[in-house]
Protein backbone atom coordinates (compact mmCIF):
# COMPACT_ATOMS: atom_id res chain seq x y z
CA UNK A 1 198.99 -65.17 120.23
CA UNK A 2 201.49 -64.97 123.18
CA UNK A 3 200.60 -61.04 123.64
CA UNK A 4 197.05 -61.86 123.58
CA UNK A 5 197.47 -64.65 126.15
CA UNK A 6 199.19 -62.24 128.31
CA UNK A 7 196.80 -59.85 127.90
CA UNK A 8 194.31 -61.99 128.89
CA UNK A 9 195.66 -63.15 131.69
CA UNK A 10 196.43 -59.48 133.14
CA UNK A 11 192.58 -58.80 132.31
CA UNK A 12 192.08 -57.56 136.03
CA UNK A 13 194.89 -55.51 136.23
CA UNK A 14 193.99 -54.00 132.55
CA UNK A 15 190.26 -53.52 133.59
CA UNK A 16 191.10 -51.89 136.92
CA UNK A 17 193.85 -49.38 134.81
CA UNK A 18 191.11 -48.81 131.93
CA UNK A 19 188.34 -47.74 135.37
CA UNK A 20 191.29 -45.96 136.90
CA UNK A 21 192.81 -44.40 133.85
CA UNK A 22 188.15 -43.15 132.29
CA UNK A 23 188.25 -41.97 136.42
CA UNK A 24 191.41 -39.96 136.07
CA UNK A 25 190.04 -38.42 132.36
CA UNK A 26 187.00 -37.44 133.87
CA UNK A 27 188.10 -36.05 136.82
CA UNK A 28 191.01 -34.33 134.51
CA UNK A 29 187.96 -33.13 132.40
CA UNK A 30 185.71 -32.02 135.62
CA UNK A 31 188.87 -30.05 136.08
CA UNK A 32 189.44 -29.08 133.00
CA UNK A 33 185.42 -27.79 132.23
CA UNK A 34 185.61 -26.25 135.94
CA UNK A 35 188.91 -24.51 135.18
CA UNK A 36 187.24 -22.99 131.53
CA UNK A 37 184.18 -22.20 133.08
CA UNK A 38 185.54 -20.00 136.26
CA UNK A 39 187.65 -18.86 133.85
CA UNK A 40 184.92 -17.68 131.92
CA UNK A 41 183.09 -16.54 134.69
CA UNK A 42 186.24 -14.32 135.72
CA UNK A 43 186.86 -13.03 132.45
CA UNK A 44 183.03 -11.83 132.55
CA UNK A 45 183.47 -10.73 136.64
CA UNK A 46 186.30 -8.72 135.22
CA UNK A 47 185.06 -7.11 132.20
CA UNK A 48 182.17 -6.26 134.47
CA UNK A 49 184.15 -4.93 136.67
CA UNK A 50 187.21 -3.45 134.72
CA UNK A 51 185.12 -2.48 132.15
CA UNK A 52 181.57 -1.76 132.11
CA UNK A 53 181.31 -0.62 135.75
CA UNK A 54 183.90 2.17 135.10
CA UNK A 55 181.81 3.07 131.99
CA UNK A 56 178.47 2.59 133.42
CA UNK A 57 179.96 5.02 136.16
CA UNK A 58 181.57 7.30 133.74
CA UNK A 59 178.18 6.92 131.96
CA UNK A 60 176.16 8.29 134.70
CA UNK A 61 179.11 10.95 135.74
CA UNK A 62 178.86 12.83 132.52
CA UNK A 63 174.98 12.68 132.77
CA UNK A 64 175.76 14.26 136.11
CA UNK A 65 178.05 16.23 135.01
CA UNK A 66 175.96 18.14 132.38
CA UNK A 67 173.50 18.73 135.51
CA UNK A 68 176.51 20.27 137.40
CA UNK A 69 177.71 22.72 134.13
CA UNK A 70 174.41 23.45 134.27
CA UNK A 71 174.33 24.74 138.41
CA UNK A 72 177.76 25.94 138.10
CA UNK A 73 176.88 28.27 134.92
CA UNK A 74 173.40 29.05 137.13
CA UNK A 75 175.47 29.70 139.71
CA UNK A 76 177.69 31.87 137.78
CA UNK A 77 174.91 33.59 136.52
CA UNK A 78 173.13 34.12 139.79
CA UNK A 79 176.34 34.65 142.28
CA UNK A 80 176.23 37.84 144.80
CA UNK A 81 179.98 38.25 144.81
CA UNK A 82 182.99 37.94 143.15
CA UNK A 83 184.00 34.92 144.63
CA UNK A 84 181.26 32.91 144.40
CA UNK A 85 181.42 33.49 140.73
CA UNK A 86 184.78 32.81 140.63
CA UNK A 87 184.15 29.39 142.15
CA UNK A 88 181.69 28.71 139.64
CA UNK A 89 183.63 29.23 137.01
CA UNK A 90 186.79 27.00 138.28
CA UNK A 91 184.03 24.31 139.00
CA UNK A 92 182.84 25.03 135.17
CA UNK A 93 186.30 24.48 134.03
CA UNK A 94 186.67 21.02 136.47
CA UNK A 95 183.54 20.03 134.46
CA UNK A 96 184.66 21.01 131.26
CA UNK A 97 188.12 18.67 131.40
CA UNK A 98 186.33 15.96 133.76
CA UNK A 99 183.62 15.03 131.25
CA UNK A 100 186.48 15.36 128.43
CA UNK A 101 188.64 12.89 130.49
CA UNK A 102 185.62 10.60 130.94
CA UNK A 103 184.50 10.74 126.95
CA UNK A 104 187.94 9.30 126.22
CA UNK A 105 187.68 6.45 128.81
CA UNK A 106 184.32 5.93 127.19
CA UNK A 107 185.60 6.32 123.64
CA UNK A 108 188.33 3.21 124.58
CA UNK A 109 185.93 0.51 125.71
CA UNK A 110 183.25 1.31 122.86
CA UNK A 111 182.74 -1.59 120.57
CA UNK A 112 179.74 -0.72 118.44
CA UNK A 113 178.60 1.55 116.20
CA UNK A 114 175.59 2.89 118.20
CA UNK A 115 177.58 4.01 121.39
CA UNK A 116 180.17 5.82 119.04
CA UNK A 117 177.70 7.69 117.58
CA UNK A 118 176.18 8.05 121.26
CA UNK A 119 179.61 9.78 122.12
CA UNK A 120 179.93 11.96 119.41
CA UNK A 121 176.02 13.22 120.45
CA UNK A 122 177.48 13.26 123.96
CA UNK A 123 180.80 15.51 123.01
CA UNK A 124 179.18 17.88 120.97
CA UNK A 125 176.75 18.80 123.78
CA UNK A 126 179.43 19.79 125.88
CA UNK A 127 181.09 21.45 122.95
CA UNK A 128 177.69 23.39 122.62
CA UNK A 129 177.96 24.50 126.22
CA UNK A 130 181.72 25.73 125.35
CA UNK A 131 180.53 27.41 122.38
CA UNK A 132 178.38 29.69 124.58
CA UNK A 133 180.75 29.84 127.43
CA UNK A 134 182.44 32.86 126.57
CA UNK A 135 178.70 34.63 126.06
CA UNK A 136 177.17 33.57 129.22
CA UNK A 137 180.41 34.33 131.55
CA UNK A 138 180.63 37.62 130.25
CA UNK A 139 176.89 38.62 130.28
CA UNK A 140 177.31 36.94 134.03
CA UNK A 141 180.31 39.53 135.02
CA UNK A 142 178.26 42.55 133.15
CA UNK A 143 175.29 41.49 135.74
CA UNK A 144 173.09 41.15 132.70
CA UNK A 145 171.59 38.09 134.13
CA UNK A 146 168.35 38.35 131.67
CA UNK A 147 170.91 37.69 128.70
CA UNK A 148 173.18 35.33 130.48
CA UNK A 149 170.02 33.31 131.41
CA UNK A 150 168.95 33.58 127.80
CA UNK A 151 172.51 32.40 126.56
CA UNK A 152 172.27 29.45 129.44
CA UNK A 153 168.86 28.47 128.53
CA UNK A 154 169.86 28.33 124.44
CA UNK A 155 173.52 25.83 125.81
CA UNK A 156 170.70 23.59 127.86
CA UNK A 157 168.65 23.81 124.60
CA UNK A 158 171.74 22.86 122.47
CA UNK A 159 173.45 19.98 125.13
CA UNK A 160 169.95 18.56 125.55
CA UNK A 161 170.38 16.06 122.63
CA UNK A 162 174.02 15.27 124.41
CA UNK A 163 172.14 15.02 127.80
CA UNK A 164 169.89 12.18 126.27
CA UNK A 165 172.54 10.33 124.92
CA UNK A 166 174.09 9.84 127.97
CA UNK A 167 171.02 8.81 129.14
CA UNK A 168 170.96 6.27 126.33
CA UNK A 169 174.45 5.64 126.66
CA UNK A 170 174.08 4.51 130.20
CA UNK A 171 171.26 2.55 129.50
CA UNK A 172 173.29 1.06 126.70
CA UNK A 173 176.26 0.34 129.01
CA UNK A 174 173.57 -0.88 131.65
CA UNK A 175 172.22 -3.07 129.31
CA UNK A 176 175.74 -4.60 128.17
CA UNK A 177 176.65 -4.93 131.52
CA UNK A 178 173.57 -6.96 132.01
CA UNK A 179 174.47 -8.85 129.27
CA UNK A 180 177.28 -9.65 130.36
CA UNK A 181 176.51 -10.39 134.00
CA UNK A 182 173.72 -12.99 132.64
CA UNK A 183 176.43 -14.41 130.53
CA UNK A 184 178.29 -14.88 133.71
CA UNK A 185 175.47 -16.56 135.27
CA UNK A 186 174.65 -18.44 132.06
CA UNK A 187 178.38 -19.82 132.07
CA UNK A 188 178.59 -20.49 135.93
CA UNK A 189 175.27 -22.14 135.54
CA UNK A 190 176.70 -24.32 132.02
CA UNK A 191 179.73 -24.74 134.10
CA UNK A 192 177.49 -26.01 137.11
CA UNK A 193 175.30 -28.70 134.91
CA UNK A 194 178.79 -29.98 133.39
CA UNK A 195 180.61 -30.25 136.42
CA UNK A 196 177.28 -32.13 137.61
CA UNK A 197 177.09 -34.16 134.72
CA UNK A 198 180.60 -35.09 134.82
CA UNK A 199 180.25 -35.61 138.47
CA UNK A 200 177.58 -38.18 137.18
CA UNK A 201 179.65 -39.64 134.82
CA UNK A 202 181.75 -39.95 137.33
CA UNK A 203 180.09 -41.48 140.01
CA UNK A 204 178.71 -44.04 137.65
CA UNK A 205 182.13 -44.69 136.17
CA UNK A 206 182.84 -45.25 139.83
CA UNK A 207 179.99 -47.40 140.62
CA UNK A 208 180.34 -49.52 137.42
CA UNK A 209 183.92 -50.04 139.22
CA UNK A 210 182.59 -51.00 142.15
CA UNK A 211 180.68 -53.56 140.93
CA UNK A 212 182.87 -54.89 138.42
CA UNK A 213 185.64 -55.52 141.43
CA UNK A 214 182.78 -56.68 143.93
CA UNK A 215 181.45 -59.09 140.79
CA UNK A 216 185.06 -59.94 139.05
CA UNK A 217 187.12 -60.09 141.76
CA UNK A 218 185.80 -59.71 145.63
CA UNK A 219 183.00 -62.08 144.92
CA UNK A 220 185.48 -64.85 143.54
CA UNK A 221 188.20 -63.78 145.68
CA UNK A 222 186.30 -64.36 148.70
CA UNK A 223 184.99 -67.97 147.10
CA UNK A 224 188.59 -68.77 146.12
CA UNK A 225 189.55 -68.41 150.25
CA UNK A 226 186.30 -69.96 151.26
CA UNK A 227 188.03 -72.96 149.21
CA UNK A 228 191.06 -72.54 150.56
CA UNK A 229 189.95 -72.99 154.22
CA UNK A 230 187.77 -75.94 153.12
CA UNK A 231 191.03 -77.32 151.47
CA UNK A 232 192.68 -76.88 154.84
CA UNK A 233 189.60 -78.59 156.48
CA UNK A 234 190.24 -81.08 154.91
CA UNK A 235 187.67 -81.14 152.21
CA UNK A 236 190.08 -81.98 148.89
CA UNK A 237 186.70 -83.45 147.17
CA UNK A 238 184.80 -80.01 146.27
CA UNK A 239 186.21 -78.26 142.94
CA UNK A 240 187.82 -75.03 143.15
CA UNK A 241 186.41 -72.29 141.04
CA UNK A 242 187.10 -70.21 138.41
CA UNK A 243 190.24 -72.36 137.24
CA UNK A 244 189.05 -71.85 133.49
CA UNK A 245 189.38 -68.07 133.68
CA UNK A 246 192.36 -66.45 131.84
CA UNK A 247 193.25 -63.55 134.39
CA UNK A 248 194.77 -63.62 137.38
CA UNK A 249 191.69 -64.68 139.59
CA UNK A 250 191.83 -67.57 137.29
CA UNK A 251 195.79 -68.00 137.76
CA UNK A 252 195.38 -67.81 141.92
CA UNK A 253 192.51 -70.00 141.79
CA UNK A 254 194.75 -72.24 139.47
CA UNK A 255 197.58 -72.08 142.13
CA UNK A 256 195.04 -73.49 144.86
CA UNK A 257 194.03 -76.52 142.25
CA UNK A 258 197.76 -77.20 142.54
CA UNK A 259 197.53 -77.36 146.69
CA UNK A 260 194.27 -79.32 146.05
CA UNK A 261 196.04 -82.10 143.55
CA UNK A 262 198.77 -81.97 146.05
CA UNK A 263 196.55 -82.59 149.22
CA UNK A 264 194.95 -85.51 146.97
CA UNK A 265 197.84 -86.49 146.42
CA UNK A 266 199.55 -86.47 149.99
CA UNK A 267 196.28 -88.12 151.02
CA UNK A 268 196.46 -91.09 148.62
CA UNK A 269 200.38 -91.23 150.11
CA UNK A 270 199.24 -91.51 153.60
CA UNK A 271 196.07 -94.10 152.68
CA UNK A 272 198.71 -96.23 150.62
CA UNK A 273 201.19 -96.17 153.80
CA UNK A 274 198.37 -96.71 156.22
CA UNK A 275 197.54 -99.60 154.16
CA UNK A 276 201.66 -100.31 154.03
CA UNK A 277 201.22 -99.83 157.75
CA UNK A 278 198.16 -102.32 158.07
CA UNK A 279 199.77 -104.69 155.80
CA UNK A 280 203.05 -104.75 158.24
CA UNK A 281 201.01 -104.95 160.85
CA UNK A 282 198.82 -108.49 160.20
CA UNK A 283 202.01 -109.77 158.59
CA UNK A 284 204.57 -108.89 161.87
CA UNK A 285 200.80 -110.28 163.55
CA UNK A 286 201.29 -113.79 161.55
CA UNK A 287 204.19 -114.22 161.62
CA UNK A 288 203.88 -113.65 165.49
CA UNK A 289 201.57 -116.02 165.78
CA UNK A 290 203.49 -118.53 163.48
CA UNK A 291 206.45 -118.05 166.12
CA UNK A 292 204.20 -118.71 168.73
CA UNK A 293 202.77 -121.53 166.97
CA UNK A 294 206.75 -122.59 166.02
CA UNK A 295 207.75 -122.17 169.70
CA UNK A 296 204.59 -124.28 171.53
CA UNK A 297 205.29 -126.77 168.28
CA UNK A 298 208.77 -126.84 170.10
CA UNK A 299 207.81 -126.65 173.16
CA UNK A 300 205.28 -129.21 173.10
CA UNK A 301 207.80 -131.36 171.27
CA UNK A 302 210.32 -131.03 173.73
CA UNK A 303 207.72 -131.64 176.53
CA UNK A 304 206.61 -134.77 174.85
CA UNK A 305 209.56 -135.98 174.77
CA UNK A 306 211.02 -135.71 177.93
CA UNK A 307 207.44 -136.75 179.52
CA UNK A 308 208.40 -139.97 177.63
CA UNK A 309 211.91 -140.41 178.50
CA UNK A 310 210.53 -139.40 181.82
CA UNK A 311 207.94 -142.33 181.63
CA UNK A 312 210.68 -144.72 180.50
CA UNK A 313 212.63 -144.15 183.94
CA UNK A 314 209.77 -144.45 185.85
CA UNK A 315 209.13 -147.61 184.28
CA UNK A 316 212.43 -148.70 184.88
CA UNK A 317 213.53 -148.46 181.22
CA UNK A 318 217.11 -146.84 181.74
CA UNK A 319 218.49 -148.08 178.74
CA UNK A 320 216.48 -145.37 176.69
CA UNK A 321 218.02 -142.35 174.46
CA UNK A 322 215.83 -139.64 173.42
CA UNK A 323 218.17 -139.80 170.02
CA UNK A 324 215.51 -137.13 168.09
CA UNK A 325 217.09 -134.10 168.69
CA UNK A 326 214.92 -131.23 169.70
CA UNK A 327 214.94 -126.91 168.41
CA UNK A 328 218.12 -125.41 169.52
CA UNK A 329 216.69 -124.09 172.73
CA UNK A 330 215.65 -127.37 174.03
CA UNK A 331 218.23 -129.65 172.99
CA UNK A 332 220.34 -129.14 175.78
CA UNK A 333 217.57 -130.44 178.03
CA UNK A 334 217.65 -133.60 176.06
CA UNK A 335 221.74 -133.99 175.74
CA UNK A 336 221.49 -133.51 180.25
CA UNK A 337 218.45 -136.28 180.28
CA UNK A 338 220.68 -138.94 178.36
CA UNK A 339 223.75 -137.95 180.43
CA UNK A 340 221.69 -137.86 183.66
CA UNK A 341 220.14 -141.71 182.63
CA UNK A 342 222.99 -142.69 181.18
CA UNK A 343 224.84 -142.15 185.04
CA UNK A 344 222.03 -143.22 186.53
CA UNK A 345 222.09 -146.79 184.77
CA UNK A 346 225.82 -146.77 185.74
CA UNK A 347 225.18 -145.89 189.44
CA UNK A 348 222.54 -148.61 189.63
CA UNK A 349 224.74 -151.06 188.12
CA UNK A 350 227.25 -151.00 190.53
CA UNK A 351 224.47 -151.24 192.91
CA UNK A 352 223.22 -154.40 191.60
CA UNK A 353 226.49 -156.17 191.25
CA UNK A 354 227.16 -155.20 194.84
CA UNK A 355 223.91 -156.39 196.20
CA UNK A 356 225.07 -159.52 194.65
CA UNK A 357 227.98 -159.84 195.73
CA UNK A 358 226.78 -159.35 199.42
CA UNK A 359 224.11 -162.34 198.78
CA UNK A 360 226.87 -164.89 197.77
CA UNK A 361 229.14 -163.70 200.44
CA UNK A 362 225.73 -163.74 203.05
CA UNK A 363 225.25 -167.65 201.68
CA UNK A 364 229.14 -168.49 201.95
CA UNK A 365 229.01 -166.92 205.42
CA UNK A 366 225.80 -169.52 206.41
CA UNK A 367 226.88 -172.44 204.60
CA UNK A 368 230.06 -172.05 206.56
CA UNK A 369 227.88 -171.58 210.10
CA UNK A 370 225.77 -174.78 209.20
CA UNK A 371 228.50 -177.34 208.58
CA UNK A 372 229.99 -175.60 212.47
CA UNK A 373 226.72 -176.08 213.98
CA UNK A 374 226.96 -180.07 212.91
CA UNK A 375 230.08 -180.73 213.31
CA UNK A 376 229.95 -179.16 217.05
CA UNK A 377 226.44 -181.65 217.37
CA UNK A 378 228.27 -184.38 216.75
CA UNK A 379 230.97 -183.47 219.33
CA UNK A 380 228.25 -182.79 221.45
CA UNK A 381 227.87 -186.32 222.61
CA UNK A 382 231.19 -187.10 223.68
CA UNK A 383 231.33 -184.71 226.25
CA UNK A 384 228.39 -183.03 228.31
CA UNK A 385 230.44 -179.87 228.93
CA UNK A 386 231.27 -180.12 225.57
CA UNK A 387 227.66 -180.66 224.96
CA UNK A 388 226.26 -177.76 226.94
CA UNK A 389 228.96 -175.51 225.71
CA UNK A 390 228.31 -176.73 222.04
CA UNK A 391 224.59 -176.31 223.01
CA UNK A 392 225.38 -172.70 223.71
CA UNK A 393 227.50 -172.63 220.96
CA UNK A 394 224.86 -173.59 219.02
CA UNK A 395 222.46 -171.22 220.22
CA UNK A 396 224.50 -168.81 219.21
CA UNK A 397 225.26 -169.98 216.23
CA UNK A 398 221.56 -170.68 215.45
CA UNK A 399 220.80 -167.02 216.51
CA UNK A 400 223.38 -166.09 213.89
CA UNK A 401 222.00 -168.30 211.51
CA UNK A 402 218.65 -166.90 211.78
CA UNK A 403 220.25 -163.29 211.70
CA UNK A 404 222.23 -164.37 208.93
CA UNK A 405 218.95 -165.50 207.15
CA UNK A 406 217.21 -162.36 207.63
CA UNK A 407 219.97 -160.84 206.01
CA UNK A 408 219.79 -163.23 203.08
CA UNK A 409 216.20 -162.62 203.03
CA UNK A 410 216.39 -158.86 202.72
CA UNK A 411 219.48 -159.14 200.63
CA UNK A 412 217.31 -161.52 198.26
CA UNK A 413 214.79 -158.77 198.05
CA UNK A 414 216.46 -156.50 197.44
CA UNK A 415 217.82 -158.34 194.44
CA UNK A 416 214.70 -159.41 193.49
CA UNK A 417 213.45 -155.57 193.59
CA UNK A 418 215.93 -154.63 191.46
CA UNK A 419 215.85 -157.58 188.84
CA UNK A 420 212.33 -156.79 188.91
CA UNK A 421 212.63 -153.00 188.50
CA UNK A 422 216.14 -152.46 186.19
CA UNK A 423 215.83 -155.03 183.43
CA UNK A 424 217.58 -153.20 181.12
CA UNK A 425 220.65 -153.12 179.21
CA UNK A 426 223.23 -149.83 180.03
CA UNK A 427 224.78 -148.65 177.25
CA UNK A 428 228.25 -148.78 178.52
CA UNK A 429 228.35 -152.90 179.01
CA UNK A 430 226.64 -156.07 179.52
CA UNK A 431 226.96 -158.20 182.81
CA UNK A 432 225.43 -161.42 184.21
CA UNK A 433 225.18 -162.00 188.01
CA UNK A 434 227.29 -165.52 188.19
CA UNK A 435 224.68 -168.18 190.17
CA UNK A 436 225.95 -169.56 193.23
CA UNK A 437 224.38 -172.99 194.80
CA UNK A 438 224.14 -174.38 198.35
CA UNK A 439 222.87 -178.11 199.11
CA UNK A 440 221.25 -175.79 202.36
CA UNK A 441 220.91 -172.78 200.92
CA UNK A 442 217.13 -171.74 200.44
CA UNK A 443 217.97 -169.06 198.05
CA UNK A 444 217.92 -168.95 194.16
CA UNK A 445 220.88 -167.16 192.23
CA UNK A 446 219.72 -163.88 190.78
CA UNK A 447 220.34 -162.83 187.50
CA UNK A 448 220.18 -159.31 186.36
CA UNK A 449 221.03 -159.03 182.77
CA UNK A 450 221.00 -155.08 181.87
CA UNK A 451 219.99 -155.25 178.27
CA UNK A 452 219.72 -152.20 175.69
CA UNK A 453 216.37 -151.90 174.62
């Protein structure tokens, strides 16, 4: 089960070695059927040429050469001199062992029946001219040309069954050579259709290739990266194919499902942190605004309350404490307020007991001036010097009397300002202004009693 697994999932690689491996055969056996067939063809080029050439030449040689022992015993026969039959006879001889040389070449390549019996004809034609040889040479040097010509004419008689033999024994060697040459053809032309046919098989070996890697793998290689730069688009959504197949087009297309999970994954990461983020955000934005609303709550708090301690002094409330205590950053404000009213009721204090103390020492001061001014009337009488200086005297002392009075008058309200405007207790004590009378005093003791609310 594991094998097969594996097997299936190096499918492309197996298919692509099975095309490459049936490519490689065929060409092997284009080479192969190419090789057999020009070797065939040269085996039949060379038995052509080693073979029945040299025969069909030594075929048509000893044809010739009965034709030439023919001339040359004419010639012998016929020759004016010495040396012209001389010649004759050597090129007789040349014949003789030529066409004996050529049999045997002949006799070497024969093969059938028909062209051994075709060289026997042959042979004993020549050995009918070398029967008579001695006959027509000697008739030939006795200048008896009647007889040698008889003698000559009964050797052509005799060699004319050889003579036709080699005219059938060249045909015959013509013919095999014809054979043999259309044999040659026959093969190169075999050769030719197989090497075409495997050429074919070939080609469509190679174009069933061609498609199976355009359809198996550039087709879905080319949609796998088509997904891949949608995936990098940003388009995780659309389904990446061939994931189901078991080769390795389905193994890279099953690596890119991974990056797609992943980017899925990474993208549900960054929504949930955005939404983390957003989440922060209108919480740091509440509780923002709760500070805000915290610090005006404090603020306002602190404002209210010093805009009523603030009302209380204007009143003339200074006995007042502002004993709430405020947020941390304000309370100082309101610890400096009490301190500042609590000095202020202190200063004024010691204002108003002074103030009163200058109006009983202003009343002393004219009660004292009145009982003068009568006593110096009285005295007034007695003497008129006396008078008239006691009449000055006493328009002094009247003019002092009324500035006195003025005095008492603004002392009084003065006092009467400040009764009016500080009744209050200070925290620190509790007084009373003592009351001081006069029979001729037009004033009424002040009291200021500085009460704690």
């Amino acid at each position: 089960m594991k094998y097969w697994r594996r097997v299936k999932q190096s499918g492309v690689v197996i298919a692509l070695f099975c095309a490459f491996g049936i490519i490689l055969a065929v060409s092997g056996a284009v080479a192969m059927t190419v090789s057999l067939a020009l070797n065939a063809a040269q085996r039949n080029s060379e038995a052509l040429v080693n073979d029945m050439m040299p025969r069909f030449a030594a075929a048509k040689n000893i044809q010739l050469q009965f034709l030439q022992l023919q001339a040359a015993y004419f010639t012998s026969i016929t020759g004016t001199s010495d040396e012209v039959r001389l010649v004759a006879e050597k090129q007789v001889e040349e014949i003789r062992t030529y066409s004996t040389s050529a049999l045997g070449d002949i006799e070497k390549g024969i093969s059938g029946e028909q062209e051994k019996e075709l060289v026997v004809v042959v042979r004993s034609g020549f050995e009918g001219f070398e029967k008579l040889d001695g006959s027509i040479l000697n008739f030939a040097h006795m200048n008896m040309q009647d007889a040698a010509t008889g003698m000559l004419a009964n050797a052509v008689e005799a060699g004319q069954a050889g003579f036709k033999a080699t005219e059938e024994l060249v045909r015959l060697v013509q013919d095999r050579a014809t054979t043999m040459a259309e044999q040659a053809n026959k093969s190169a032309a075999e050769a030719k259709l197989l090497v075409l046919a495997m050429i074919g098989v070939l080609m469509g070996i190679v174009i069933a290739a061609s498609i199976y890697v355009l359809l198996q793998i550039a087709r879905p290689v080319r949609r796998i990266i088509r997904s891949m730069n949608d995936l990098v688009a940003g388009d995780v959504h659309r389904p990446i194919p061939y994931v189901a197949r078991a080769d390795e087009i389905g193994l890279i297309a099953g690596a890119v499902e991974i990056f797609r999970k992943a980017a899925i994954k990474r993208l549900d990461i960054e929504q949930q942190a955005e939404q983390a983020r957003n989440s922060l955000e209108s919480e740091r934005v509440k509780l923002a605004a709760e500070a805000e609303r915290s610090a005006n709550e404090k603020l306002a708090k602190a404002t209210s309350g010093l805009a009523a301690g603030l009302r209380s002094l204007a009143a003339g409330f200074l006995d007042f404490q502002l004993v709430e205590p405020f947020s941390a950053e304000f309370d100082a404000l309101r610890e400096d307020l009490n301190a500042a009213v609590e000095s202020l009721c202190a200063a004024l204090t010691s204002v108003a007991i002074s103030t009163e103390q200058i109006a009983a020492g202003a009343t002393t001061l004219r009660d004292g001036i009145s009982s003068l001014s009568i006593r110096t009337e009285r005295q007034a009488g007695s003497l008129e010097e006396t008078s008239r200086a006691l009449n000055e005297i006493t328009d002094t002392v009247r003019s002092d009397s009324d500035r006195t009075m003025e005095i008492e008058r603004i002392v009084a309200a003065a006092a009467s300002d400040a009764k009016s405007t500080f009744k209050t207790k200070c925290p620190q004590n509790r007084f009373r202004v003592l009351q001081r009378s006069s029979t001729r005093s037009r004033f009424r003791p002040i009291s200021l009693p500085l009460t704690r609310a």
